[in-house]
N, C-alpha and C. Protein backbone atom coordinates (compact mmCIF):
# COMPACT_ATOMS: atom_id res chain seq x y z
N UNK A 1 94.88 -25.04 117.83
CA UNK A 1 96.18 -24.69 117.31
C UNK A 1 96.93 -23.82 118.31
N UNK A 2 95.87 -22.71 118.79
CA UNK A 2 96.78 -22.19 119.74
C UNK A 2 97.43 -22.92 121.18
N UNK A 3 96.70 -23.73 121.54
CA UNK A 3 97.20 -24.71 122.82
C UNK A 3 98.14 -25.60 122.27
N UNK A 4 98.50 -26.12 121.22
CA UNK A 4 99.37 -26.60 120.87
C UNK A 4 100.78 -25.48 121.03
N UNK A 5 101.05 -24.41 120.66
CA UNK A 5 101.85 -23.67 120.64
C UNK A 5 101.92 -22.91 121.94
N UNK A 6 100.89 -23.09 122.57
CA UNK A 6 101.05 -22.74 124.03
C UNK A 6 101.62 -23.65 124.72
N UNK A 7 101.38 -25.14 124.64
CA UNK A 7 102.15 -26.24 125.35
C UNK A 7 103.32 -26.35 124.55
N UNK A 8 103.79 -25.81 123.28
CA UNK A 8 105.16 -26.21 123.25
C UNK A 8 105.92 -25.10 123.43
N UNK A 9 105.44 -24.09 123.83
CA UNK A 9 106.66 -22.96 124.48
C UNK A 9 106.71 -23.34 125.94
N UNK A 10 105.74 -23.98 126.41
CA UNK A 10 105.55 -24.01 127.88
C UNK A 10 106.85 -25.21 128.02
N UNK A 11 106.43 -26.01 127.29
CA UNK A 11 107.42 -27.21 127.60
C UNK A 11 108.85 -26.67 126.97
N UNK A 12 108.94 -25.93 125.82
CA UNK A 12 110.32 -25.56 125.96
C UNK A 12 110.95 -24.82 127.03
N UNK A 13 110.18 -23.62 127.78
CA UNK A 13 110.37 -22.89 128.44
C UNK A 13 111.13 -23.67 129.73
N UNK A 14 110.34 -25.00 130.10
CA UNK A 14 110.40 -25.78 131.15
C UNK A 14 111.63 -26.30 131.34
N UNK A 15 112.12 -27.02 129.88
CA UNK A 15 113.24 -27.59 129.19
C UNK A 15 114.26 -26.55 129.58
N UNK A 16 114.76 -25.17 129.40
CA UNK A 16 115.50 -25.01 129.12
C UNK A 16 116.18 -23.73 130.62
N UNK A 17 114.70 -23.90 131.45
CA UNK A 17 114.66 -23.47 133.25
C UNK A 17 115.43 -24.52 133.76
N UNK A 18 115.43 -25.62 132.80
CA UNK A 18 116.08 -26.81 133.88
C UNK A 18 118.10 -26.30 133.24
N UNK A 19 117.94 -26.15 132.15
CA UNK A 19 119.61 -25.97 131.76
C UNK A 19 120.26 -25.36 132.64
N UNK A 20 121.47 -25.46 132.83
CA UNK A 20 122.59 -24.72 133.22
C UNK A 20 123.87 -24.70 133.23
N UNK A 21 125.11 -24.35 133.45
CA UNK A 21 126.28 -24.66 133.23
C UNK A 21 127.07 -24.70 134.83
N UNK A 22 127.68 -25.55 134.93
CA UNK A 22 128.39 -26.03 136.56
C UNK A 22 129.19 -24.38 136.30
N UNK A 23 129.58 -23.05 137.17
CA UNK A 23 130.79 -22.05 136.96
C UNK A 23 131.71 -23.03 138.06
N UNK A 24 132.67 -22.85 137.51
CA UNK A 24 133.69 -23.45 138.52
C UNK A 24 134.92 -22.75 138.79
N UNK A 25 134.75 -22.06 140.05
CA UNK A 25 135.94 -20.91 140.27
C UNK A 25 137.53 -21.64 140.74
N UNK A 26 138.41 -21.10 139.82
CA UNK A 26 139.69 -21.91 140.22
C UNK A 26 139.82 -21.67 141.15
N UNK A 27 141.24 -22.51 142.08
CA UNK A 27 141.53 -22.03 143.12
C UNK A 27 142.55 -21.16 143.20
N UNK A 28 142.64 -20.32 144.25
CA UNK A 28 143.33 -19.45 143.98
C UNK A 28 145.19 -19.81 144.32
N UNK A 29 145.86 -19.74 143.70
CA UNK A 29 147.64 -20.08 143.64
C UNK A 29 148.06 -19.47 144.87
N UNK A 30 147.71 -18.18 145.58
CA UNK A 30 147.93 -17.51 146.78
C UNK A 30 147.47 -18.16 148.07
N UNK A 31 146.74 -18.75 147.37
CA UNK A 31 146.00 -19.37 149.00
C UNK A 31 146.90 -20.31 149.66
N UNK A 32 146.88 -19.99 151.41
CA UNK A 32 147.67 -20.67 152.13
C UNK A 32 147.31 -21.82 151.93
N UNK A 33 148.52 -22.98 151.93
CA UNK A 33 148.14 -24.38 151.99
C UNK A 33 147.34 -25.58 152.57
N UNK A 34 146.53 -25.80 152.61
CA UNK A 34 145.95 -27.12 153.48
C UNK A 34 146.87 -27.85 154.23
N UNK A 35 146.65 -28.36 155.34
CA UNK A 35 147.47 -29.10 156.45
C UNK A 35 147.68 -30.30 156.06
N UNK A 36 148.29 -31.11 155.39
CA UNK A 36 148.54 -32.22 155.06
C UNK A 36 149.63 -33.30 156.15
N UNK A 37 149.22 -34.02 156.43
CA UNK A 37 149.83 -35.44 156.80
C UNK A 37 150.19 -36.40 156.29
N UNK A 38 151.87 -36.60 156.27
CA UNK A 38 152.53 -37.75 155.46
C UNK A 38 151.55 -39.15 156.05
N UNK A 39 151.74 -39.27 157.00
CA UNK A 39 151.35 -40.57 157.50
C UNK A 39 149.67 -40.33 157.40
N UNK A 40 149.09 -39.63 157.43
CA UNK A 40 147.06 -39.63 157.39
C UNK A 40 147.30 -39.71 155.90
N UNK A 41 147.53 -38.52 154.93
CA UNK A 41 146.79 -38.01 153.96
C UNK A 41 148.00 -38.75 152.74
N UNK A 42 149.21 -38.44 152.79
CA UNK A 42 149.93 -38.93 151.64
C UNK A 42 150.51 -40.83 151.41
N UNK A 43 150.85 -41.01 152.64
CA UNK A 43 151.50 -42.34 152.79
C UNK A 43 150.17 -43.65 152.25
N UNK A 44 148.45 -43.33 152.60
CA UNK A 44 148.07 -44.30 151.74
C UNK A 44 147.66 -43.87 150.22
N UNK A 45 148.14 -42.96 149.71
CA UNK A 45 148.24 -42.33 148.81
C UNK A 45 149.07 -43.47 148.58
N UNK A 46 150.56 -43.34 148.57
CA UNK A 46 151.96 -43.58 148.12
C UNK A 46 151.75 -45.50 148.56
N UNK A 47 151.06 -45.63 149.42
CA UNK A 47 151.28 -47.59 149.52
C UNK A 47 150.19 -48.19 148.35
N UNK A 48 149.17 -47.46 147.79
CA UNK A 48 148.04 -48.00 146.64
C UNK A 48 148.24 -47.71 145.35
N UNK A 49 149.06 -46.53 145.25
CA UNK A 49 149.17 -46.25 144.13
C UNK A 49 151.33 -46.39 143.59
N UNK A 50 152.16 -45.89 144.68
CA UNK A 50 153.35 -45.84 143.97
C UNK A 50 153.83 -47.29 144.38
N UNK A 51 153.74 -47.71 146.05
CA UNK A 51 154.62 -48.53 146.73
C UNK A 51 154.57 -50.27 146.38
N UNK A 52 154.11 -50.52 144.77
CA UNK A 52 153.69 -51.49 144.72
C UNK A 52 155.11 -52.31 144.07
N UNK A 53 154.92 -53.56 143.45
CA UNK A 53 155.71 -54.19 143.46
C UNK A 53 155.87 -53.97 141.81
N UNK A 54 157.76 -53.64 141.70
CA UNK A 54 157.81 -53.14 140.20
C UNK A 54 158.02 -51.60 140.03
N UNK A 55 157.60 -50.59 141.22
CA UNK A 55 157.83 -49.53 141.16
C UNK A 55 158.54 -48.88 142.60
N UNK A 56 157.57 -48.56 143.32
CA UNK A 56 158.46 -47.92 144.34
C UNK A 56 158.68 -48.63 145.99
N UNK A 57 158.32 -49.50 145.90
CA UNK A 57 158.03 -50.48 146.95
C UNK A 57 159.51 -50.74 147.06
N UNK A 58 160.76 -51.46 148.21
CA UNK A 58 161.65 -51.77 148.92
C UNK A 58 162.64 -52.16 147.55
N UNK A 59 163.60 -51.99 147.52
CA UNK A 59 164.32 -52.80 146.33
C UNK A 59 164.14 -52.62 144.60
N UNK A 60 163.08 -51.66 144.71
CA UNK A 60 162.71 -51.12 143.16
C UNK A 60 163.31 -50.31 142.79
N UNK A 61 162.28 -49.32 142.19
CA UNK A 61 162.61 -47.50 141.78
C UNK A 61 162.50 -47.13 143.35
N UNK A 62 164.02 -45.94 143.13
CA UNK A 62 163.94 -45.06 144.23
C UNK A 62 162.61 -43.83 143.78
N UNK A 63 162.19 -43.05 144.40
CA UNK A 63 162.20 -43.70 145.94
C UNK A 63 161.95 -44.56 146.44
N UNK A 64 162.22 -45.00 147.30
CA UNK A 64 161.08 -46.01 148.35
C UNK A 64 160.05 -45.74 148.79
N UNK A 65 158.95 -46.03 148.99
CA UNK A 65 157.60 -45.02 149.12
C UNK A 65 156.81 -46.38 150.18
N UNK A 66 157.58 -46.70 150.65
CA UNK A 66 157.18 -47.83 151.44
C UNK A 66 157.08 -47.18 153.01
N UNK A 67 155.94 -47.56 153.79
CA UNK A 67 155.57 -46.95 155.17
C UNK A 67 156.78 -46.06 156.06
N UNK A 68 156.98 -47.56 155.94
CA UNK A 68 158.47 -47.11 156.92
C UNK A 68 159.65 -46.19 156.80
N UNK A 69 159.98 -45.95 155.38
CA UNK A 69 160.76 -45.31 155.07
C UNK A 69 160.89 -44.30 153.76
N UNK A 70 159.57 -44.25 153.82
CA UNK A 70 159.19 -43.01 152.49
C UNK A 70 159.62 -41.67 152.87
N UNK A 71 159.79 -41.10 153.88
CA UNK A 71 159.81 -39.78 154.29
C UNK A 71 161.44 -39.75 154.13
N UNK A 72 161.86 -40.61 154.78
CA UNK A 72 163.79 -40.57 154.40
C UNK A 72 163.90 -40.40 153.09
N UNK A 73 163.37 -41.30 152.34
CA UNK A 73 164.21 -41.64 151.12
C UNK A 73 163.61 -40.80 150.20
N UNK A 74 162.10 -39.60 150.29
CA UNK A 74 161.95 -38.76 149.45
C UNK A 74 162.75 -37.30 150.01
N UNK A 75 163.06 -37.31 151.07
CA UNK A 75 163.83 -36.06 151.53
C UNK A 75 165.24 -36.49 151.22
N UNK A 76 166.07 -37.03 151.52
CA UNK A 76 167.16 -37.40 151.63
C UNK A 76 167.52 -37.59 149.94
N UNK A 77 166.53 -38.29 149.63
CA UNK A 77 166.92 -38.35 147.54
C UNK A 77 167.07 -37.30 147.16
N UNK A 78 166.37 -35.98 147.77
CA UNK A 78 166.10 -34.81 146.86
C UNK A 78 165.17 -34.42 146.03
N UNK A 79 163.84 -35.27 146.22
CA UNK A 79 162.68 -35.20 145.58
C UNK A 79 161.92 -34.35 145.43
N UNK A 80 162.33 -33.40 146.90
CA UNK A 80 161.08 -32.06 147.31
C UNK A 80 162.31 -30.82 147.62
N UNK A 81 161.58 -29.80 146.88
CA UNK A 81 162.12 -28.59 147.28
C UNK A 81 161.09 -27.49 147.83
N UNK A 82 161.53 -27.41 148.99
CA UNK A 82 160.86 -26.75 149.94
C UNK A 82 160.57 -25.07 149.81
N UNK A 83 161.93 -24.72 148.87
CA UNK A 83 161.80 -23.47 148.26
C UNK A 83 161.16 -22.76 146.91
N UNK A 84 160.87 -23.96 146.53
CA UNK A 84 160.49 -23.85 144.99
C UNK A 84 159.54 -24.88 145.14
N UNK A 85 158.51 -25.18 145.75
CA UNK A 85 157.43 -26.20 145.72
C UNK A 85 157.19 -27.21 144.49
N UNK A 86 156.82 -26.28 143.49
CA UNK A 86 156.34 -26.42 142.08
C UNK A 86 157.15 -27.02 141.29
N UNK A 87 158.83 -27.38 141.96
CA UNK A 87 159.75 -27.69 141.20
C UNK A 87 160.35 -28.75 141.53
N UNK A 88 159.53 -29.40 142.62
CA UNK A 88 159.67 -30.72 143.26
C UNK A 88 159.64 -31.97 142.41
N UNK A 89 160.77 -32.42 142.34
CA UNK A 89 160.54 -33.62 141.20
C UNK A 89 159.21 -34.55 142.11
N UNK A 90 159.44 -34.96 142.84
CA UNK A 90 158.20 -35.52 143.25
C UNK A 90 156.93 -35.22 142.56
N UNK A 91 156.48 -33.66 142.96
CA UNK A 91 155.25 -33.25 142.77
C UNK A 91 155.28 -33.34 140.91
N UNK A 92 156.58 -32.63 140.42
CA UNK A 92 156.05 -32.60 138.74
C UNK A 92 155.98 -33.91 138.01
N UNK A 93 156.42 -34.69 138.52
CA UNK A 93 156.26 -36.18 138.10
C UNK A 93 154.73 -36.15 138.37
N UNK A 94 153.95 -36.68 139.64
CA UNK A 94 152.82 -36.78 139.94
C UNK A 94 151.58 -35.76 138.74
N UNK A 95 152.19 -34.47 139.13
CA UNK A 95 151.22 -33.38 138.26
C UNK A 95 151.47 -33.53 136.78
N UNK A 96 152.79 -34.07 136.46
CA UNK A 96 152.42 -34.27 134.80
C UNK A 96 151.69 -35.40 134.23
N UNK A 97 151.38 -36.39 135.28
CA UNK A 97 150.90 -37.72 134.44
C UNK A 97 152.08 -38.66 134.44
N UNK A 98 153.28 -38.36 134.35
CA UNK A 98 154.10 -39.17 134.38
C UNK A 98 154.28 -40.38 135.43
N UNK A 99 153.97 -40.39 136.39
CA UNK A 99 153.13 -41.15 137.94
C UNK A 99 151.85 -40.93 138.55
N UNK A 100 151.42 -42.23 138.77
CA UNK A 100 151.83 -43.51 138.40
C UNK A 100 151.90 -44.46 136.91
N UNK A 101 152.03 -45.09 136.70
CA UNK A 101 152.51 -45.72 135.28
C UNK A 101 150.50 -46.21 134.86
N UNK A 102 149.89 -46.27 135.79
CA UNK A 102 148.35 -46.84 135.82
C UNK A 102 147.54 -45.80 135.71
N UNK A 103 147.92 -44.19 135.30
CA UNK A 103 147.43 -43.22 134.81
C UNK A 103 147.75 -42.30 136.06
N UNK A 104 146.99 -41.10 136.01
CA UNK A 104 147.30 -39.92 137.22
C UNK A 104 146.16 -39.93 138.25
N UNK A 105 146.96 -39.28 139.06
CA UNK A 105 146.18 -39.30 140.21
C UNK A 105 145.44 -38.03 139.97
N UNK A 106 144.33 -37.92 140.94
CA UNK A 106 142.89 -37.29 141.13
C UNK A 106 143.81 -35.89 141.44
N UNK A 107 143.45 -34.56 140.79
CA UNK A 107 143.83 -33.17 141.01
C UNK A 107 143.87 -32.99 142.60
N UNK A 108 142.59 -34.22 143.24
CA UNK A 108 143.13 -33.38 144.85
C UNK A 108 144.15 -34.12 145.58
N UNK A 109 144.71 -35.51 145.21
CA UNK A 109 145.93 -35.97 145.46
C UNK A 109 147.00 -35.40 145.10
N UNK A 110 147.02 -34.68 143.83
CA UNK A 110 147.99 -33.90 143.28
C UNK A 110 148.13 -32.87 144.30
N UNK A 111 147.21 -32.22 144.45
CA UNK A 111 146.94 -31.29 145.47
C UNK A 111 147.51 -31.40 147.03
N UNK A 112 147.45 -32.42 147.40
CA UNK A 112 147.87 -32.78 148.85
C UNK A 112 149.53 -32.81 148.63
N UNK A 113 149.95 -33.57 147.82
CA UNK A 113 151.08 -33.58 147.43
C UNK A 113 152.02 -32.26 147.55
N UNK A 114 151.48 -31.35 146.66
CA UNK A 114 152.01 -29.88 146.64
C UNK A 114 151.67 -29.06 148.41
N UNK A 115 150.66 -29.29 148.85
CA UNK A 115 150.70 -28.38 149.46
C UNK A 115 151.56 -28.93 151.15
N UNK A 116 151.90 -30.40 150.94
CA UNK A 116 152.83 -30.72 151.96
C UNK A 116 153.80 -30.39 151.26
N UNK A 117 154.05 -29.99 150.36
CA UNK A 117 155.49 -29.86 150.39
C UNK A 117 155.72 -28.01 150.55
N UNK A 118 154.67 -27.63 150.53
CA UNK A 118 154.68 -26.28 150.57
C UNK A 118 154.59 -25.85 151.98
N UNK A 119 154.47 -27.23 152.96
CA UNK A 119 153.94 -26.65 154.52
C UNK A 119 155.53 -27.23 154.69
N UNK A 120 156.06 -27.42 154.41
CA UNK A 120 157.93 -28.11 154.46
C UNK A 120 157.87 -29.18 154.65
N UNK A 121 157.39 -29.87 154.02
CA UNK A 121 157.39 -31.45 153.97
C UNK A 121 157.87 -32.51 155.33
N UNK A 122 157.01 -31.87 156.18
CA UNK A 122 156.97 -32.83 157.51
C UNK A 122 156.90 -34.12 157.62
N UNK A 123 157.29 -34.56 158.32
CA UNK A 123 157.28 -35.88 158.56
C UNK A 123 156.69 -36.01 159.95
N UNK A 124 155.03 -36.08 158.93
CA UNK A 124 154.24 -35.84 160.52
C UNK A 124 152.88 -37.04 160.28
């Protein structure tokens, strides 16, 4: 009787050495931005997910989000504000879910998004 109650604390004990909880520290809002590239990091972002046919691709919804001429037509529309990051229709579209129409993009696309526009939205 007693090895019975010795193997089942042992095995609970074992059970519950294995538990744990992921802590996951936010990031911090102060932190300088990551280096982002329209043409590396955002543009195949914007040709798989916005630039398709029906949405933002040549002749659709503005913007145009098409290779060639995504950087004009999201600066020049007025999409990004360079002073107010967070208030970028671009980015709050993207960060609310509201784009793409095929659900939202991954927090670190969201992420790239904001923080080019926070490095002044180069066209680099």
């Amino acid at each position: 009787m007693k090895l019975k109650i010795f193997l089942a604390i042992v095995l609970l004990g074992s059970i519950m050495a294995g538990c744990y909880y992921d802590i996951v520290t936010p990031q911090d809002p102060n932190k300088p931005p990551q280096s982002v590239s329209l043409q590396y990091d955002l543009q195949p972002i914007f040709t798989s997910e916005c630039a398709t046919s029906g949405c933002h691709a040549a002749g659709d919804h503005k913007p145009y989000l098409v290779a060639d001429s995504a950087y004009s037509n999201i600066v020049s529309g007025g999409f990004v504000n360079t002073t107010l990051p967070s208030s970028s229709i671009l980015y709050q579209e993207i960060a609310s879910g509201g784009m793409p129409p095929t659900g939202k993009l991954p927090d670190t696309d969201i992420k790239l998004v904001l923080d080019w526009i926070k490095n002044g939205a180069q066209n680099n």
